[in-house]
C-alpha atoms as a PDB file:
ATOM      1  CA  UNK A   1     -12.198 -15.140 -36.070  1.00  0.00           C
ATOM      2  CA  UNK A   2     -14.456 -12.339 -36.687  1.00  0.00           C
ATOM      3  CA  UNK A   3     -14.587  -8.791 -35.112  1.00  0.00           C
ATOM      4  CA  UNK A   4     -17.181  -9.732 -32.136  1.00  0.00           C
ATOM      5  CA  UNK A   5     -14.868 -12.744 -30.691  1.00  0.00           C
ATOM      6  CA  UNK A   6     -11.525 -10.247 -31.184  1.00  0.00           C
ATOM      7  CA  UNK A   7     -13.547  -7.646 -29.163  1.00  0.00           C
ATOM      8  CA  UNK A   8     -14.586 -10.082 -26.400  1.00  0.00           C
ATOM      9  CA  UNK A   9     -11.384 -11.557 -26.068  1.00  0.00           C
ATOM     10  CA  UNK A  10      -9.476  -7.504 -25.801  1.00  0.00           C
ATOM     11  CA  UNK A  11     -12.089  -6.994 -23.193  1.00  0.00           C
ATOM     12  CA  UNK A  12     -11.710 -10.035 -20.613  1.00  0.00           C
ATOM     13  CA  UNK A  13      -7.391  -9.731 -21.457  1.00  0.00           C
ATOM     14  CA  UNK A  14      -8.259  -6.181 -20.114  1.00  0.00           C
ATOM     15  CA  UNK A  15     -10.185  -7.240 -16.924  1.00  0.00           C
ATOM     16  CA  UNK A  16      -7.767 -10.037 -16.340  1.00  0.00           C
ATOM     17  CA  UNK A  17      -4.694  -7.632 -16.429  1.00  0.00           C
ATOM     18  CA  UNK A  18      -6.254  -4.777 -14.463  1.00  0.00           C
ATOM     19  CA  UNK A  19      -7.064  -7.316 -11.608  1.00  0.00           C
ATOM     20  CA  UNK A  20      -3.873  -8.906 -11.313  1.00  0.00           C
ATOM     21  CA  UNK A  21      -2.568  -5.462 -11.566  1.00  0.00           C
ATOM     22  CA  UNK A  22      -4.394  -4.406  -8.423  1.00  0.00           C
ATOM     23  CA  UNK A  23      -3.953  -7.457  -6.482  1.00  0.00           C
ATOM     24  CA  UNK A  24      -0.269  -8.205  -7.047  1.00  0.00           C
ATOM     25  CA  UNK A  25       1.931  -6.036  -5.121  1.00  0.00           C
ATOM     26  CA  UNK A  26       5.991  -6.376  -5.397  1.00  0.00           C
ATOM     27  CA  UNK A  27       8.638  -4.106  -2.892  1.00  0.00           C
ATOM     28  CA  UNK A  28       9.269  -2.496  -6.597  1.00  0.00           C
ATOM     29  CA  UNK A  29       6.193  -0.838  -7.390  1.00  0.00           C
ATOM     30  CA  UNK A  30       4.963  -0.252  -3.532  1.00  0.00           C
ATOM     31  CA  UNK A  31       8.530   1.197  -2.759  1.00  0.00           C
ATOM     32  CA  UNK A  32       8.440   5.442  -2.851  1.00  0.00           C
ATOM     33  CA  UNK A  33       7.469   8.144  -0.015  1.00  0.00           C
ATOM     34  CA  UNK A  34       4.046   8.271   1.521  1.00  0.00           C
ATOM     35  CA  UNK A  35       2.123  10.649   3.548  1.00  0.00           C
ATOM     36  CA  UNK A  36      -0.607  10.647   6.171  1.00  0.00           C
ATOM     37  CA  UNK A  37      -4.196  12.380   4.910  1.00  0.00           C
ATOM     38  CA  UNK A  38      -6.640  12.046   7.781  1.00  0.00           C
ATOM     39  CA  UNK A  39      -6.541  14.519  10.497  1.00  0.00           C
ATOM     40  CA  UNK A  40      -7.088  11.915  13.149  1.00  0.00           C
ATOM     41  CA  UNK A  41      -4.488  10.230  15.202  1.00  0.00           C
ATOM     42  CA  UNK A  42      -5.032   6.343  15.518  1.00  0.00           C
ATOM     43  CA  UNK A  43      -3.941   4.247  18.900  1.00  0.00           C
ATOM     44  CA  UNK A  44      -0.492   3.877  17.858  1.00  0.00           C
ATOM     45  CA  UNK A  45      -0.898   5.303  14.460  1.00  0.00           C
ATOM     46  CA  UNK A  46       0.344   8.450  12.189  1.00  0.00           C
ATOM     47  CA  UNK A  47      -0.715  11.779  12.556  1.00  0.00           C
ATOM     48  CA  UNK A  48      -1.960  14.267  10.041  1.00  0.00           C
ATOM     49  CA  UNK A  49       1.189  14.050   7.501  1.00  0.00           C
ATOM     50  CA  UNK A  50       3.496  11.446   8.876  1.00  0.00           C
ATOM     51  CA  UNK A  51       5.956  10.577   6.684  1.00  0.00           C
ATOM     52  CA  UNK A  52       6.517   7.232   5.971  1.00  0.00           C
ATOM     53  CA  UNK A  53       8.945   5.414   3.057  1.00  0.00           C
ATOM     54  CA  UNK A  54       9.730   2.157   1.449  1.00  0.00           C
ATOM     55  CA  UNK A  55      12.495   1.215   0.260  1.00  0.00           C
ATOM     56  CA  UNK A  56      12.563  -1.448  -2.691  1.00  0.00           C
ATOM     57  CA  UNK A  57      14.960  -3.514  -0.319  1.00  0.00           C
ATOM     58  CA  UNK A  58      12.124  -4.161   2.504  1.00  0.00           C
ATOM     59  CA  UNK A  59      13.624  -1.670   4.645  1.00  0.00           C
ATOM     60  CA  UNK A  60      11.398   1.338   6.118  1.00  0.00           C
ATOM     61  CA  UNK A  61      11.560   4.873   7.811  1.00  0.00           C
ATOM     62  CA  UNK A  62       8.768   6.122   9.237  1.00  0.00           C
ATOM     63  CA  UNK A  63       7.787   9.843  11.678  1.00  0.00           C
ATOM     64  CA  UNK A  64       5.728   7.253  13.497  1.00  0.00           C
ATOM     65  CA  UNK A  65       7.139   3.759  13.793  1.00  0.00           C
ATOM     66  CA  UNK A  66      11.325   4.763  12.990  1.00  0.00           C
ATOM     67  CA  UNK A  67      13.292   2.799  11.268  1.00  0.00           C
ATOM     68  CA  UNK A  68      12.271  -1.141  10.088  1.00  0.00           C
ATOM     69  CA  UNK A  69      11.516  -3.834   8.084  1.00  0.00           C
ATOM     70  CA  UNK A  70       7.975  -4.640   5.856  1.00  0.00           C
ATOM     71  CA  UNK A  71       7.102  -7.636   4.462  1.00  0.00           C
ATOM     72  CA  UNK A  72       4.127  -7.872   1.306  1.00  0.00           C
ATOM     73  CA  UNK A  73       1.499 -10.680   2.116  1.00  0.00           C
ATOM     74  CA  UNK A  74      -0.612 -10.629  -0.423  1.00  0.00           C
ATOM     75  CA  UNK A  75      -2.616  -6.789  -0.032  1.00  0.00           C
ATOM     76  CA  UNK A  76      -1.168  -6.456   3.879  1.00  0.00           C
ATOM     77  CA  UNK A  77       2.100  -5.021   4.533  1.00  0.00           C
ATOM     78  CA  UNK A  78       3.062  -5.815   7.713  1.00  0.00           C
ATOM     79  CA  UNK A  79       5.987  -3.545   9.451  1.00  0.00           C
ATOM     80  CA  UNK A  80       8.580  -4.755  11.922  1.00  0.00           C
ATOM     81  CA  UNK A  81      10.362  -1.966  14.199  1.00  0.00           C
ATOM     82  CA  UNK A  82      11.844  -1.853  17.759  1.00  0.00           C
ATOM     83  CA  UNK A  83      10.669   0.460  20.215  1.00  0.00           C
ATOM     84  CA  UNK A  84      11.871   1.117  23.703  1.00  0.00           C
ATOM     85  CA  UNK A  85       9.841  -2.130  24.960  1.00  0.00           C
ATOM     86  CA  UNK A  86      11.263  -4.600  22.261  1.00  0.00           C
ATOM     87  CA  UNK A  87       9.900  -5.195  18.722  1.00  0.00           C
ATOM     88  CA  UNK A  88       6.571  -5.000  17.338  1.00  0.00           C
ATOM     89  CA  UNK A  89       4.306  -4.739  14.428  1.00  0.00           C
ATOM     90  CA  UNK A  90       2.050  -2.585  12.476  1.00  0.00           C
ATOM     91  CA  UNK A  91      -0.314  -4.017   9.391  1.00  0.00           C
ATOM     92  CA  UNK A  92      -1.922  -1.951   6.920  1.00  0.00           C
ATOM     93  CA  UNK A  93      -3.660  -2.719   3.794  1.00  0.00           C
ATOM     94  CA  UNK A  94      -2.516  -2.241  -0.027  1.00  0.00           C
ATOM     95  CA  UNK A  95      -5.253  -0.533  -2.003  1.00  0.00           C
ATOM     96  CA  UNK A  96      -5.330   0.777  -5.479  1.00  0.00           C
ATOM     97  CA  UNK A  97      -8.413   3.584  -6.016  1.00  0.00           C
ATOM     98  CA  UNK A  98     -10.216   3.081  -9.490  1.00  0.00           C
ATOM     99  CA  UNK A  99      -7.424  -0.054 -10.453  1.00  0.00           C
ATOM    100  CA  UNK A 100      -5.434   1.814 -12.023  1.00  0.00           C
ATOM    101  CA  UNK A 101      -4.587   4.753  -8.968  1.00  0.00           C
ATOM    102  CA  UNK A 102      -1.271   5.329  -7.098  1.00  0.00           C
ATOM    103  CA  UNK A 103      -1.476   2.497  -4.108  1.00  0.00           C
ATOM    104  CA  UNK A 104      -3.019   4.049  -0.772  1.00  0.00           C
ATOM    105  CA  UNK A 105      -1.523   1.635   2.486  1.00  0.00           C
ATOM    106  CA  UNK A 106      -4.842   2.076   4.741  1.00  0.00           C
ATOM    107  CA  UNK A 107      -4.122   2.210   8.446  1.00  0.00           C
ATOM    108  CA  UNK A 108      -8.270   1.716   8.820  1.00  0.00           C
ATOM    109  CA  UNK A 109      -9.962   1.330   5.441  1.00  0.00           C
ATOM    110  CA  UNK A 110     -13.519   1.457   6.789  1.00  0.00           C
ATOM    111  CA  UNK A 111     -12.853   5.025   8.036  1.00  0.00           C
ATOM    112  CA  UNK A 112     -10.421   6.278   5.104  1.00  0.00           C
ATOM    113  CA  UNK A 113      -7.502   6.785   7.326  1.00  0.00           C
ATOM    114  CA  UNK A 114      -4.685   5.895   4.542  1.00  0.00           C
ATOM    115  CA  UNK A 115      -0.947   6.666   3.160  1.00  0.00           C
ATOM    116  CA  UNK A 116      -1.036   8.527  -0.177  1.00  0.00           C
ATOM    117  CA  UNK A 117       1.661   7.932  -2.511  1.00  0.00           C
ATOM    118  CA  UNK A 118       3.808  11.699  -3.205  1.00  0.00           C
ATOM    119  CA  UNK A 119       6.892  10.213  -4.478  1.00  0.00           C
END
């Protein structure tokens, strides 16, 4: 094999293992302490630096949803909590910045309203 075919093949290994990498989410490397950055509330959203942590176990605490259970599908993570009317639900999406970033959970990606990663 000569040098050109070594480089080629380094270079699509990379790509390969930087996508999967971004798009493959486990409670392990999701799990940690998050906090609100957008100083807008949302309809039954955070406010400006809600707290909100995963545990590796699927369990949650949250200053705006309490205490529950997430579940990874795919880049969603979709919350389960009870409230004073019964359970319900919350989805937000998995995102790494620039592949290779802490994971953001976006509450509305098209507007930027996201969880960073502090812990």
């Amino acid at each position: 094999m000569n040098r050109r075919n070594i480089i080629i093949i380094l270079i699509v290994l990379f790509i390969t293992l930087s996508l999967a990498y971004d798009n493959i989410y486990t409670p392990r490397f999701i799990s940690g302490t998050y906090i609100y950055h957008f100083p807008s509330a949302v309809a039954e959203g955070p406010n400006l630096n809600d707290k909100l942590t995963l545990n590796d176990d699927g369990n949650f605490e949250s200053d705006t949803w309490g205490k529950g259970t997430y579940e990874i599908n795919g880049s969603d993570l979709e919350l389960t909590y009870q409230y004073e009317l019964g359970n319900a639900g919350f989805e937000l999406t998995i995102y790494r910045p620039m592949f290779w970033g802490e994971p953001h959970l976006y509450v509305v990606k098209d507007l930027g309203y996201y969880f960073a990663k502090v812990d």
